[in-house]
N, C-alpha and C. Protein backbone atom coordinates (compact mmCIF):
# COMPACT_ATOMS: atom_id res chain seq x y z
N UNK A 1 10.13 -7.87 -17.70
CA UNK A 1 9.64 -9.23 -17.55
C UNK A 1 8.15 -9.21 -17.23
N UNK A 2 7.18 -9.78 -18.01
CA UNK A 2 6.48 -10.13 -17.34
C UNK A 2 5.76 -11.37 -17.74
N UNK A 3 5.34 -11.87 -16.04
CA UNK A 3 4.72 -13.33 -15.71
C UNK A 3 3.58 -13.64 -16.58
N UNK A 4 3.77 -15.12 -17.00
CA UNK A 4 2.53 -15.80 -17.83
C UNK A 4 1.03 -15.98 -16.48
N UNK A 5 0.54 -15.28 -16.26
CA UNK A 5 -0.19 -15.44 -15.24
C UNK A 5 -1.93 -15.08 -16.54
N UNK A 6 -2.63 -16.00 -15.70
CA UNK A 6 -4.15 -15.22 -16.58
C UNK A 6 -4.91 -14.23 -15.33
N UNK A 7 -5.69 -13.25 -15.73
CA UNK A 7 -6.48 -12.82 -15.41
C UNK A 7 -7.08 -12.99 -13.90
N UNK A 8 -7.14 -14.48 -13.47
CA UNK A 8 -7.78 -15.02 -12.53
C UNK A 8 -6.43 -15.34 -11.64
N UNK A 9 -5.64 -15.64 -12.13
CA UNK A 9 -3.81 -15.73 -11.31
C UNK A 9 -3.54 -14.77 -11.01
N UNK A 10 -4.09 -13.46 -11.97
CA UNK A 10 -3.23 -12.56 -11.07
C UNK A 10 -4.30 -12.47 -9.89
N UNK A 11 -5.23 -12.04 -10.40
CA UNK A 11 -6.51 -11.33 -9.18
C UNK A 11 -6.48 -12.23 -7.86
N UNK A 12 -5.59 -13.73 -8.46
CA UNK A 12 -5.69 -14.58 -6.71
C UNK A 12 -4.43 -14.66 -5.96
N UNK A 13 -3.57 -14.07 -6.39
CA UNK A 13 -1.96 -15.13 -5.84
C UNK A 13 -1.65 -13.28 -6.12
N UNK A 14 -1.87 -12.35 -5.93
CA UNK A 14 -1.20 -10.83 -5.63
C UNK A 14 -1.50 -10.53 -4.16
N UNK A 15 0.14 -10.96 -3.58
CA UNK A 15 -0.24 -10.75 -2.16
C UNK A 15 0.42 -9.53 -1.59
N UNK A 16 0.13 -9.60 -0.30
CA UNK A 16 0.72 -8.23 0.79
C UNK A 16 2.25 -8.94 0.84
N UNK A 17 3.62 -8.28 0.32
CA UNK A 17 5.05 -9.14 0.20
C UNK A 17 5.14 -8.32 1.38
N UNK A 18 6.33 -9.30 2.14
CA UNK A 18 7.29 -8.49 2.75
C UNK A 18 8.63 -9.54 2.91
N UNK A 19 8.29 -10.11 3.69
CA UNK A 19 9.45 -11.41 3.61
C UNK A 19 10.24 -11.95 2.38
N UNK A 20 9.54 -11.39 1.28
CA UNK A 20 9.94 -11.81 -0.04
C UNK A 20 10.53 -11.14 -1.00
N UNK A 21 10.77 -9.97 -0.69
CA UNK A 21 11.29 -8.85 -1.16
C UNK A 21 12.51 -8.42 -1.35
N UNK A 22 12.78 -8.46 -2.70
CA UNK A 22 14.51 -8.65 -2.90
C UNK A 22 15.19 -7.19 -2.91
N UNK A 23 15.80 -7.03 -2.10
CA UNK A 23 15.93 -5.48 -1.56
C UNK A 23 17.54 -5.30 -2.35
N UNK A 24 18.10 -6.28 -2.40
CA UNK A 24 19.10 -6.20 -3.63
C UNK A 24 19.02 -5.77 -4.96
N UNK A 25 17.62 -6.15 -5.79
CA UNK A 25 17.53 -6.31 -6.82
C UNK A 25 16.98 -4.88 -7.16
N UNK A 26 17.93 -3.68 -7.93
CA UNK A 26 17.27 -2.41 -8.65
C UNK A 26 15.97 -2.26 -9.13
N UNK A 27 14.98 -1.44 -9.09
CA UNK A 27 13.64 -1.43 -9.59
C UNK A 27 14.07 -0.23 -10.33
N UNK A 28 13.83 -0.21 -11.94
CA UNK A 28 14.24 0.67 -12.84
C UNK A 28 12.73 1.81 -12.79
N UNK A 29 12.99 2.44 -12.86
CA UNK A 29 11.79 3.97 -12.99
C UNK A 29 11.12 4.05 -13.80
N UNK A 30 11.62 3.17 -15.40
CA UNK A 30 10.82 3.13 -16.32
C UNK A 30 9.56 1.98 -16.12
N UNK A 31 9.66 0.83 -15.62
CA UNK A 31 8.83 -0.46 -14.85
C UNK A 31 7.83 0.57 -13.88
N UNK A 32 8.54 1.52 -13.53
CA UNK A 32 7.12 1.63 -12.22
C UNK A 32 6.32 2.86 -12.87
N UNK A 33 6.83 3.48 -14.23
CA UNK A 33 6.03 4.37 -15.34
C UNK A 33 5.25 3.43 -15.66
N UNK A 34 5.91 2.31 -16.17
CA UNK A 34 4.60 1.48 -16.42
C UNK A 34 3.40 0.74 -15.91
N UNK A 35 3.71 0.88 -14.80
CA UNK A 35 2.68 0.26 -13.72
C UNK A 35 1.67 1.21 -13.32
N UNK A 36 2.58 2.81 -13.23
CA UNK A 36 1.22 3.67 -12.76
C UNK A 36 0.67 4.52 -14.11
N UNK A 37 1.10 3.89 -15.10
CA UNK A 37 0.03 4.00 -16.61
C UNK A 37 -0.80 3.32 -16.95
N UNK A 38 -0.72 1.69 -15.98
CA UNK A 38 -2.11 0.90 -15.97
C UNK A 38 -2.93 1.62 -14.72
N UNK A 39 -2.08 2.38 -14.03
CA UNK A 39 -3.11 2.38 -12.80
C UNK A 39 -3.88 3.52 -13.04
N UNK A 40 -3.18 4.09 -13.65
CA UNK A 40 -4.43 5.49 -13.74
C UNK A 40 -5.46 5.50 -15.11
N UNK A 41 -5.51 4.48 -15.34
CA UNK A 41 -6.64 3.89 -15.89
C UNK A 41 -7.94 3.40 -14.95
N UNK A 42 -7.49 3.67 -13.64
CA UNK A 42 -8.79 3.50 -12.76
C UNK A 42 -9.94 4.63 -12.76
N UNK A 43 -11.13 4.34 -12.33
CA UNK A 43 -11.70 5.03 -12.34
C UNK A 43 -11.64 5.67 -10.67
N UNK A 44 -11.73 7.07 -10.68
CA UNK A 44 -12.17 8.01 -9.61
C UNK A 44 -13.51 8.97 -9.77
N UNK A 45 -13.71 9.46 -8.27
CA UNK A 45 -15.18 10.31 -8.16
C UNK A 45 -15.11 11.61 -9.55
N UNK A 46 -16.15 11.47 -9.99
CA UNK A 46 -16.35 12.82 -10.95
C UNK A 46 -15.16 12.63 -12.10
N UNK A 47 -14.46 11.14 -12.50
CA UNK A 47 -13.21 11.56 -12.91
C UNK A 47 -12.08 12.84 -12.63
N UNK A 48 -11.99 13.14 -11.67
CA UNK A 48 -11.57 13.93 -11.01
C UNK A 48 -9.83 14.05 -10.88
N UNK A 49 -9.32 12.66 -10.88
CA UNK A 49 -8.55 12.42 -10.80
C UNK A 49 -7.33 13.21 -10.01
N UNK A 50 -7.46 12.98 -8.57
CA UNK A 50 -7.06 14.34 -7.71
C UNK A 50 -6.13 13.37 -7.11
N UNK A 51 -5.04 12.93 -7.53
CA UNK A 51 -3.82 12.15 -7.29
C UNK A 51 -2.70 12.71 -7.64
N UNK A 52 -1.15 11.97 -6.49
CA UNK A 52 -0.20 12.44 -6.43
C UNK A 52 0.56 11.02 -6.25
N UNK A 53 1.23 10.90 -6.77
CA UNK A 53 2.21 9.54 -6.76
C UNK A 53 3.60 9.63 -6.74
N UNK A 54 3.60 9.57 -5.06
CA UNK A 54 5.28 10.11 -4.58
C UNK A 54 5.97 8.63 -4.61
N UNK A 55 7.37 9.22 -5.22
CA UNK A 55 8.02 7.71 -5.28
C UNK A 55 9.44 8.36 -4.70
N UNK A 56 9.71 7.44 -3.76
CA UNK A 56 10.90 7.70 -2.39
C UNK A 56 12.37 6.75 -2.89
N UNK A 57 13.52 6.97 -3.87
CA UNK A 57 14.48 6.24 -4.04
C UNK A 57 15.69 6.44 -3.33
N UNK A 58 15.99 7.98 -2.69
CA UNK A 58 16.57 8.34 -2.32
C UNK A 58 16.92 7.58 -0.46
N UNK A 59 18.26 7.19 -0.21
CA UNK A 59 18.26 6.27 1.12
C UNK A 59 18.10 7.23 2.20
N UNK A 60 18.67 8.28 2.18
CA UNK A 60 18.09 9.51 3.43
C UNK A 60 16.85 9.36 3.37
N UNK A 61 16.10 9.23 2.66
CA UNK A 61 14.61 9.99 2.96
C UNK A 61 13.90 8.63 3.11
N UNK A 62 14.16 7.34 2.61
CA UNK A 62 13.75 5.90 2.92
C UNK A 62 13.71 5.82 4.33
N UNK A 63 14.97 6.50 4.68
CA UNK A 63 15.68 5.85 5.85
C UNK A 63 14.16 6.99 7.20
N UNK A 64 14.56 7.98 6.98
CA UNK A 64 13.64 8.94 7.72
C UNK A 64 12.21 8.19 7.28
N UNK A 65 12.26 8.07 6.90
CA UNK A 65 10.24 7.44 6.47
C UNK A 65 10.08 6.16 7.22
N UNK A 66 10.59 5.38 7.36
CA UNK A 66 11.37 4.06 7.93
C UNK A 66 11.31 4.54 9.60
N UNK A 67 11.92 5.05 9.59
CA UNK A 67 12.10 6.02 10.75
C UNK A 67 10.55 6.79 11.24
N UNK A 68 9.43 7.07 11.12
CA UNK A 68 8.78 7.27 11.08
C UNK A 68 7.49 6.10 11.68
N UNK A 69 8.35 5.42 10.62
CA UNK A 69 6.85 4.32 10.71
C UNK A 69 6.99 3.12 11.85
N UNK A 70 8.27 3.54 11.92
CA UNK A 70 8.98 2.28 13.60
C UNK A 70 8.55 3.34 14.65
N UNK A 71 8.61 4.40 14.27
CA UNK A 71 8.37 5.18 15.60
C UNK A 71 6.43 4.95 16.06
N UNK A 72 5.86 4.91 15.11
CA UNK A 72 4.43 4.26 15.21
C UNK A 72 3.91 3.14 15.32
N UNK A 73 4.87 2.28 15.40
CA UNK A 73 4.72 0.86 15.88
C UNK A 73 3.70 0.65 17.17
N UNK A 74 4.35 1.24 18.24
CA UNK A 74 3.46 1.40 19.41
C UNK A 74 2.20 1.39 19.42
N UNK A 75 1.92 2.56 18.74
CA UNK A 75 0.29 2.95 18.86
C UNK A 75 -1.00 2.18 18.18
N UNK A 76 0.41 1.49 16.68
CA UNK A 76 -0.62 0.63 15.76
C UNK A 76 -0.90 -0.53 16.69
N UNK A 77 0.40 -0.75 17.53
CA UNK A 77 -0.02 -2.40 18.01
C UNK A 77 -1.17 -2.74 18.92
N UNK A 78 -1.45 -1.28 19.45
CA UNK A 78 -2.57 -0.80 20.58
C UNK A 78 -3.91 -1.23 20.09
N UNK A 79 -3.60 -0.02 18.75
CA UNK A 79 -5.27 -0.15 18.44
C UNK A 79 -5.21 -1.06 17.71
N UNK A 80 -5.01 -2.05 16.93
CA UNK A 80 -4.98 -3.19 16.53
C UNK A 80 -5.52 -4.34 17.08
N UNK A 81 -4.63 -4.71 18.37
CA UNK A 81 -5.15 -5.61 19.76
C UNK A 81 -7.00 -5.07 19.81
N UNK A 82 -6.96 -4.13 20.19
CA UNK A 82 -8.60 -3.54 20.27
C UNK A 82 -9.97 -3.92 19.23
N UNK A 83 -9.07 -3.50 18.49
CA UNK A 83 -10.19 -3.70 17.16
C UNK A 83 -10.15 -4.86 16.35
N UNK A 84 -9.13 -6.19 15.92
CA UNK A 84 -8.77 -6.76 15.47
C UNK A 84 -8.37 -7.83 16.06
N UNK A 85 -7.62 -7.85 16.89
CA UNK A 85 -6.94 -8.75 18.21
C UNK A 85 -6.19 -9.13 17.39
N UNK A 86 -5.15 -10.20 18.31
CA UNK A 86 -3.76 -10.49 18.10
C UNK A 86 -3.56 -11.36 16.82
N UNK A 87 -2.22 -10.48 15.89
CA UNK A 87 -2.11 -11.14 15.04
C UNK A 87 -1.49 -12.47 15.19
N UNK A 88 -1.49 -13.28 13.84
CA UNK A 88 -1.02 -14.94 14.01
C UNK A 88 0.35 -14.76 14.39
N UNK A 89 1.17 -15.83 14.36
CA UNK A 89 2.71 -15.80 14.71
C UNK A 89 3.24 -15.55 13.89
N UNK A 90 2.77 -16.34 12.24
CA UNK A 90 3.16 -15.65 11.03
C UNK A 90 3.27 -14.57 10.16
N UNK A 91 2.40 -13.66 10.87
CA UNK A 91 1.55 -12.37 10.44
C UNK A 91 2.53 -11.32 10.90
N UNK A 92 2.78 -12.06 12.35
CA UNK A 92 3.21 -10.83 13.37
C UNK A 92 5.09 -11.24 12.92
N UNK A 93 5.64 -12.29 12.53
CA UNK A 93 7.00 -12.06 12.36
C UNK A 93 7.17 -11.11 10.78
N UNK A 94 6.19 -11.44 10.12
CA UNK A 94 6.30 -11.03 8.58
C UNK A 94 6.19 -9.14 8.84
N UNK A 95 5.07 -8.90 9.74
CA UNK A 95 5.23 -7.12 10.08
C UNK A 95 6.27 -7.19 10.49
N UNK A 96 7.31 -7.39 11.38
CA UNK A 96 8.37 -6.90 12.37
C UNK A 96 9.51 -7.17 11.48
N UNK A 97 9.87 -8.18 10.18
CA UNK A 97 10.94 -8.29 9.62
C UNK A 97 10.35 -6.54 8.71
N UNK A 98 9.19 -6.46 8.03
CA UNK A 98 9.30 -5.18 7.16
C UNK A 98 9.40 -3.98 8.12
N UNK A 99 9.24 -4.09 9.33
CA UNK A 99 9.56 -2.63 10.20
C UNK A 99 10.94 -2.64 10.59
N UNK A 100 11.48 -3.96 10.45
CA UNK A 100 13.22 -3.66 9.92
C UNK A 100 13.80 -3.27 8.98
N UNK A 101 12.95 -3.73 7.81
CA UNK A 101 13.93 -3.75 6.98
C UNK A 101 13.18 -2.68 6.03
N UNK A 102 12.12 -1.84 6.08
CA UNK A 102 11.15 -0.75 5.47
C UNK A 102 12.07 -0.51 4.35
N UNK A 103 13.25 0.15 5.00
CA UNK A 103 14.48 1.32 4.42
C UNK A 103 15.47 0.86 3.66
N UNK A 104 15.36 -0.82 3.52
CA UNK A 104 16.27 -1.43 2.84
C UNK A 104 15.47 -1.58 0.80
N UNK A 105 14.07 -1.21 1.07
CA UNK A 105 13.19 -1.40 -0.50
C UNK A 105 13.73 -0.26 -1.28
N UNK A 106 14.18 -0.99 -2.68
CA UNK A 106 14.73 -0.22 -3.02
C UNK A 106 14.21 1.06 -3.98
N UNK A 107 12.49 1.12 -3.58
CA UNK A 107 11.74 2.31 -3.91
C UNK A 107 10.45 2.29 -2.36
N UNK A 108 10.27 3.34 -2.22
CA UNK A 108 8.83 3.52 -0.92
C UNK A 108 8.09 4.44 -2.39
N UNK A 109 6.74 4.35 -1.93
CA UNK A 109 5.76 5.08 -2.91
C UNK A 109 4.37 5.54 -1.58
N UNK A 110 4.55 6.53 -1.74
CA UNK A 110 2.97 7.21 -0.87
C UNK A 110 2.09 7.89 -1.89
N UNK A 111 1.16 7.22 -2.27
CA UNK A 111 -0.33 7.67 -2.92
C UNK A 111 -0.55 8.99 -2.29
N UNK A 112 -0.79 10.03 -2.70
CA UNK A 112 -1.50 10.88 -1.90
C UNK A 112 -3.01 11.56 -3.21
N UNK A 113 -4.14 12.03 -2.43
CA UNK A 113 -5.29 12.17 -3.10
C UNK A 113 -5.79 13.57 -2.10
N UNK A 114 -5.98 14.69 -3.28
CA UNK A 114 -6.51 15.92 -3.32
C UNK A 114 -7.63 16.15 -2.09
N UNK A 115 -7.67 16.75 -1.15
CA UNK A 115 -8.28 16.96 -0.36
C UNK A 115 -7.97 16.12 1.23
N UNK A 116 -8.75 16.76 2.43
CA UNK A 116 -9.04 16.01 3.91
C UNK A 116 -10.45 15.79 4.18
N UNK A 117 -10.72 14.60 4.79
CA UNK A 117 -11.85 14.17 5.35
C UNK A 117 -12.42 14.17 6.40
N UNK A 118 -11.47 14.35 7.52
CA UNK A 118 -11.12 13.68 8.93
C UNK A 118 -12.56 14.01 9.72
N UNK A 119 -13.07 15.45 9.68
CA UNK A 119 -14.01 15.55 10.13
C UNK A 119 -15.61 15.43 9.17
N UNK A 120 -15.54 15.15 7.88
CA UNK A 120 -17.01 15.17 7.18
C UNK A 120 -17.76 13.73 7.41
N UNK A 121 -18.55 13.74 6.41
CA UNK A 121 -19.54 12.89 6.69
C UNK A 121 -19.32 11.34 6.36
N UNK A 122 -19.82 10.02 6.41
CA UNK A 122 -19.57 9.00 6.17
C UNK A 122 -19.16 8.74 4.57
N UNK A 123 -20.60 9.80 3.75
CA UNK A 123 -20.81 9.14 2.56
C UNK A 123 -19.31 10.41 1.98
N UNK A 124 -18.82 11.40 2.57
CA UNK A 124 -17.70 12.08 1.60
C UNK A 124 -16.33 11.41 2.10
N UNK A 125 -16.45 10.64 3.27
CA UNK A 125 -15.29 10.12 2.90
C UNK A 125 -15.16 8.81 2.12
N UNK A 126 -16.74 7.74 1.97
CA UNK A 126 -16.45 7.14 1.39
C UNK A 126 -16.08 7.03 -0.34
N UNK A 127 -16.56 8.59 -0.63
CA UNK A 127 -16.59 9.05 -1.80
C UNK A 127 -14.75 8.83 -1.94
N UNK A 128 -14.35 9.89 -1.06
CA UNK A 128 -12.96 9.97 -1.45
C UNK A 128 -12.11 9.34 -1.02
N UNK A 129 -12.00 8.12 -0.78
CA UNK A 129 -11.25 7.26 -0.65
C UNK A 129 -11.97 6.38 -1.71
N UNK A 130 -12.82 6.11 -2.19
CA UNK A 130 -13.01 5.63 -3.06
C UNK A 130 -12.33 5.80 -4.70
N UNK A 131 -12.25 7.32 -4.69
CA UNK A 131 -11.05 7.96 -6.15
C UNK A 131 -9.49 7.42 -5.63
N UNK A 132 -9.42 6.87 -5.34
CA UNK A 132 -7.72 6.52 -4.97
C UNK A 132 -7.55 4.91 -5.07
N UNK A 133 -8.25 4.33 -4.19
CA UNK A 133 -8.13 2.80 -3.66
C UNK A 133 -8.37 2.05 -4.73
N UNK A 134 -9.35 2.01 -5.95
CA UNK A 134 -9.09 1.41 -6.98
C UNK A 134 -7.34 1.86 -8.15
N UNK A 135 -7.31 2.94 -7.92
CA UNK A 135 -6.21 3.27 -8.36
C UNK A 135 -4.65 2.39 -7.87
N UNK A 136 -4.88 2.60 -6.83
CA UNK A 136 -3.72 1.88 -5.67
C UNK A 136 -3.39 0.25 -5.94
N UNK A 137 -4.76 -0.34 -5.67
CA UNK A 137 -4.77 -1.59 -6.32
C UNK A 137 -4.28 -2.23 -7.28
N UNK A 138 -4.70 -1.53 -8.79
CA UNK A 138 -4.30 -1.64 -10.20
C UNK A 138 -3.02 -1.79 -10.02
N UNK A 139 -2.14 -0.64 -9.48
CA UNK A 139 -0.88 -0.68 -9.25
C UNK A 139 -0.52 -1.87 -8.70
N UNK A 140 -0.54 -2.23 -7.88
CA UNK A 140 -0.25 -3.60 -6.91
C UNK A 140 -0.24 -4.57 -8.29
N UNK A 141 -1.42 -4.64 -8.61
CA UNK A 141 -1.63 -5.93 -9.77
C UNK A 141 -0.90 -5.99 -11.28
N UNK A 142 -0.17 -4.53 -11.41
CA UNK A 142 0.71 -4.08 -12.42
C UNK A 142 2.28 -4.76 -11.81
N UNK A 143 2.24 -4.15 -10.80
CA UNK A 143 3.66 -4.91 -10.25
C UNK A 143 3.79 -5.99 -9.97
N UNK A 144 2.74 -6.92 -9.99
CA UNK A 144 2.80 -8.05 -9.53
C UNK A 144 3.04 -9.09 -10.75
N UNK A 145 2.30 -8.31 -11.82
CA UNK A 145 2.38 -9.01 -13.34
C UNK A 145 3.89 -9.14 -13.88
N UNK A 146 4.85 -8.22 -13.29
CA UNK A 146 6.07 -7.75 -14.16
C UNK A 146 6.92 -8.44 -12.58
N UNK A 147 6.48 -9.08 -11.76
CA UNK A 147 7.36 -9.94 -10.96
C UNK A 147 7.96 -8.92 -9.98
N UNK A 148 7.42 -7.97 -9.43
CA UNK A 148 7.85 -7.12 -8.44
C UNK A 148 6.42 -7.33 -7.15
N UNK A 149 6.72 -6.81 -6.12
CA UNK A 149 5.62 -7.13 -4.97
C UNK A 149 5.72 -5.66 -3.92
N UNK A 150 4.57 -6.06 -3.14
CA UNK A 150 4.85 -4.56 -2.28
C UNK A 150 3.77 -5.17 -1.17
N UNK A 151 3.43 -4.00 -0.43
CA UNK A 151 2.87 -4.47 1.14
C UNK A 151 1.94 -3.04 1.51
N UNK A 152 0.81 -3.00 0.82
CA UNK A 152 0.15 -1.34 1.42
C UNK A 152 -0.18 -1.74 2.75
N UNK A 153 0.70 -0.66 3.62
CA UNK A 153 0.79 -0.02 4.60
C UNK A 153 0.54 1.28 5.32
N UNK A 154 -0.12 1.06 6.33
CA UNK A 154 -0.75 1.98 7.18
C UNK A 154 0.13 2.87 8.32
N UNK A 155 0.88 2.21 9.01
CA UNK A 155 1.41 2.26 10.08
C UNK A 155 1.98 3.81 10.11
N UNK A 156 2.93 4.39 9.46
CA UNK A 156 3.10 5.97 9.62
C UNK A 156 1.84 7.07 9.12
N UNK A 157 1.10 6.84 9.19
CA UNK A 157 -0.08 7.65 9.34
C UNK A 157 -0.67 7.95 10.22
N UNK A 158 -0.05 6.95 11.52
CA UNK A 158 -0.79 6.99 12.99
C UNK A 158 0.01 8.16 13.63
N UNK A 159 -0.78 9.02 14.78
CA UNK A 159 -0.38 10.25 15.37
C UNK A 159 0.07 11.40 13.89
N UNK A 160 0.86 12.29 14.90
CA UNK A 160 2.16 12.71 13.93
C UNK A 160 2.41 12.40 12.72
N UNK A 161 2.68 11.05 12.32
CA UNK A 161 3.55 10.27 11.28
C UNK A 161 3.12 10.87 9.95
N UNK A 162 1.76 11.32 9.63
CA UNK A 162 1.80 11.56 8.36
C UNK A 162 2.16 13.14 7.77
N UNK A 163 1.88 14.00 9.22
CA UNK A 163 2.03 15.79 8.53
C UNK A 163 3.94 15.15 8.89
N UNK A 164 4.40 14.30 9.42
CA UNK A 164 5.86 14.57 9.61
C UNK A 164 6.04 13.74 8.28
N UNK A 165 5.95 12.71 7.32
CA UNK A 165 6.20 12.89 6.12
C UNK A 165 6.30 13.70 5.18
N UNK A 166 4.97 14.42 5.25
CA UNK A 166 4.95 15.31 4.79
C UNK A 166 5.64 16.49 4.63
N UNK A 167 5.81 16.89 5.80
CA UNK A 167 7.01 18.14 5.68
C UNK A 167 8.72 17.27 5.15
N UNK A 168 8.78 15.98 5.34
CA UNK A 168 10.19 15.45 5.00
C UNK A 168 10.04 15.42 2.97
N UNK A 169 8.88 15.35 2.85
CA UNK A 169 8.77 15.13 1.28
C UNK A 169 8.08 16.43 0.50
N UNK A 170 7.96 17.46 1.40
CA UNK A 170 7.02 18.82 0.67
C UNK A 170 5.53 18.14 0.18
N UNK A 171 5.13 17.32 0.36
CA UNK A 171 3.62 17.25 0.53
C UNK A 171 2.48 18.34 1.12
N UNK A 172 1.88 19.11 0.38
CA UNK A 172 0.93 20.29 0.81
C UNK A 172 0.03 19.16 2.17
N UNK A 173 0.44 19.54 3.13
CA UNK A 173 -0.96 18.55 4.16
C UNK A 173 -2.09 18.99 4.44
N UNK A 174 -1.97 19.99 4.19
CA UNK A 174 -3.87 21.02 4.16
C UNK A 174 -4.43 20.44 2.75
N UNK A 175 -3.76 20.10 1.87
CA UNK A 175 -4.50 19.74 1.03
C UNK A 175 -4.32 18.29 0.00
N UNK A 176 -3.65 17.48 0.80
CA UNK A 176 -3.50 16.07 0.17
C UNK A 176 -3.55 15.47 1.27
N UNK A 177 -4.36 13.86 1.61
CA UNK A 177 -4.38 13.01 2.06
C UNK A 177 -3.94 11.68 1.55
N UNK A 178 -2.42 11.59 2.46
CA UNK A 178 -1.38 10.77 2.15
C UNK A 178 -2.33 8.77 2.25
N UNK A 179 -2.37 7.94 1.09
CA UNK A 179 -3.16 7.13 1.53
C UNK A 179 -2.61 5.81 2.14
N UNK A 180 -1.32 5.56 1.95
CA UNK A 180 -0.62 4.61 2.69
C UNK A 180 1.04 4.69 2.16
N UNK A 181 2.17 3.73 2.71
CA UNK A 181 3.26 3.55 2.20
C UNK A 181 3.49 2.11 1.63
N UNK A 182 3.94 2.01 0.79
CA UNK A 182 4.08 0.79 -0.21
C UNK A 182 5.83 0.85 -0.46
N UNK A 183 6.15 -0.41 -0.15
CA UNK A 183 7.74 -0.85 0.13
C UNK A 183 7.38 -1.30 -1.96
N UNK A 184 8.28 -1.28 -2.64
CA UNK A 184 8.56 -1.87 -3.71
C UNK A 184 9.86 -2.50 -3.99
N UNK A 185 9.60 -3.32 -4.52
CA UNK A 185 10.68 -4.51 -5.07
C UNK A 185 10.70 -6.10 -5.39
N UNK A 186 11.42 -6.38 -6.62
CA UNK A 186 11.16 -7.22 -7.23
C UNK A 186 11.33 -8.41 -5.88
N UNK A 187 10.55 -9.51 -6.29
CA UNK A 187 10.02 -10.56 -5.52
C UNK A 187 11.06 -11.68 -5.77
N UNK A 188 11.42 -12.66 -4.61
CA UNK A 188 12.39 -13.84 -4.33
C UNK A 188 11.12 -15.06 -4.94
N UNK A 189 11.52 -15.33 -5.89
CA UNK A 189 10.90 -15.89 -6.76
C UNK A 189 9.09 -15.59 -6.98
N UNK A 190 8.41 -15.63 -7.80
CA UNK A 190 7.12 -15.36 -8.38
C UNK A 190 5.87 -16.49 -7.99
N UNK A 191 6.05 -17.63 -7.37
CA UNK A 191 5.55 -18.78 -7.36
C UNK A 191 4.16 -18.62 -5.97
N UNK A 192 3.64 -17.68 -5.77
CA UNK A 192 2.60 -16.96 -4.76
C UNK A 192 1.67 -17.81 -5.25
N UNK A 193 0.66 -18.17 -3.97
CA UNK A 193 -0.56 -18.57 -4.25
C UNK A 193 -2.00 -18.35 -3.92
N UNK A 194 -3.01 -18.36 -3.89
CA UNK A 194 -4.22 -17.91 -3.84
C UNK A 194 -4.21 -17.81 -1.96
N UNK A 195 -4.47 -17.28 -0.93
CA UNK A 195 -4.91 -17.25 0.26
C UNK A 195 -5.77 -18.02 1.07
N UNK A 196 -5.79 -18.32 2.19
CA UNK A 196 -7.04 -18.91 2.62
C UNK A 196 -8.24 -17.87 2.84
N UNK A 197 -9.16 -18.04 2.84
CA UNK A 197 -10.43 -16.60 2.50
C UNK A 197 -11.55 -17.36 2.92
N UNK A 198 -12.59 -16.66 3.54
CA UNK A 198 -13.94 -17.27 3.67
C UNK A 198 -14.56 -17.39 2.43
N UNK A 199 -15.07 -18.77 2.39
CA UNK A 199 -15.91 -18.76 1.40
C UNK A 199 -16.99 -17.82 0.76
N UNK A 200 -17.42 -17.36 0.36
CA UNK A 200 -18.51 -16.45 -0.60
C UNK A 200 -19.90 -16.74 0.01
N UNK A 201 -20.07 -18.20 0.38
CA UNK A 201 -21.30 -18.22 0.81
C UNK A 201 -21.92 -17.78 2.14
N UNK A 202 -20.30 -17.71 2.84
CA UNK A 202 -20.74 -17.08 4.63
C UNK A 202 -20.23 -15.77 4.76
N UNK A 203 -20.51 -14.93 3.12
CA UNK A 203 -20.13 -13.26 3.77
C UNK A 203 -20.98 -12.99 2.57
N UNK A 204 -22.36 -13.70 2.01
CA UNK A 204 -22.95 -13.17 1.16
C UNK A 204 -24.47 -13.08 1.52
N UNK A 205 -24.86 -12.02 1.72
CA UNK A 205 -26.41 -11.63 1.88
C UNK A 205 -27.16 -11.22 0.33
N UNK A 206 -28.44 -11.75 0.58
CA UNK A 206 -29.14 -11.61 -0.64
C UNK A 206 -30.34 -10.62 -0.54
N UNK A 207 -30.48 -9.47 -1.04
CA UNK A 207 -32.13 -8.50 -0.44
C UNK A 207 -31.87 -8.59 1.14
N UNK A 208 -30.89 -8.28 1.86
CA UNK A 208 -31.58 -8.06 3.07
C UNK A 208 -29.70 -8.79 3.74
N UNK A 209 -29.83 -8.30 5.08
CA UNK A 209 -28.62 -9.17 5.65
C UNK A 209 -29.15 -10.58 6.12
């Protein structure tokens, strides 16, 4: 299936799902071949293309990943409050139904991209996170076209959470940096709409801030 949406529909109304996510409804393997055949049409550093695209169907290993990322709840909610402050009421029920129900999607997908950053410089990590995140995206906007939705997520990457994926999925962790978890599944109806967003004119500097 996919939605009569133009160009400008998709790029506005492709949101972060969670509440909407039909955890009933099968996501076939051949649909998400096709989604990460638009996506790796992105561009990365040096064309380099130093990607790994783990896709999680299996309910043991949902369930442990799930498991994982509730166990990091804590720490995200910490530094969050700090840096961000408290989410809305709507924000904050829509996280806590997907940290229930993570393990119920009936695919998880973790991006992972060739190399670690943790300690280099500003401009190499912005390099390398830069070869991935357009990639990641595309995807989102592939699934969103064919009426499926997802939610990139951070939360098991905090502490522990990501070398303990890793060893649950054989991920090399000396040498891939896992870039988030993405719940997949087709969407409780398609009818999404553009966000509220600051206008363009009060986050746009011209020659100078």
């Amino acid at each position: 299936m996919h939605l009569d949406l133009t160009v400008d529909e998709l790029l506005s109304t492709t949101r972060s799902v969670r509440r909407r996510l039909d955890f009933d409804k099968p996501v076939p393997r051949e649909v998400l071949t096709e989604c990460l055949r638009l996506a790796l049409q992105a561009p990365s550093a040096a064309d380099a293309q130093g990607w790994r695209w783990v896709f999680i169907d299996e309910p043991q290993k949902k369930a442990a990943l799930a498991d994982i990322y509730r166990s990091n709840l804590r720490s995200y909610q910490s530094v969050s409050a700090l840096h961000a402050g408290e989410p809305s009421a709507r924000m904050a029920a829509s996280g806590s139904y997907l940290v229930e129900h993570l393990q119920d999607a009936p695919v998880l997908l973790i991006p992972c991209l060739r190399g670690r950053v943790e300690n280099g410089p500003p401009g190499l990590s912005a390099t390398h996170w830069a070869s991935v995140m357009p990639a990641a995206w595309s995807f989102c906007l592939a699934l969103r076209s064919r009426g499926l939705g997802s939610c990139w997520t951070t939360l098991h990457l905090f502490g522990n959470g990501e070398k303990a994926a890793a060893e649950l999925l054989g991920v090399p962790y000396d040498e891939y940096s896992q870039v988030g978890l993405f719940p997949i599944a087709y969407t409780k109806g398609t009818d999404f709409t553009p966000a509220r967003r600051l206008a363009p004119e009060q986050v746009t500097h011209w020659n100078g801030w």
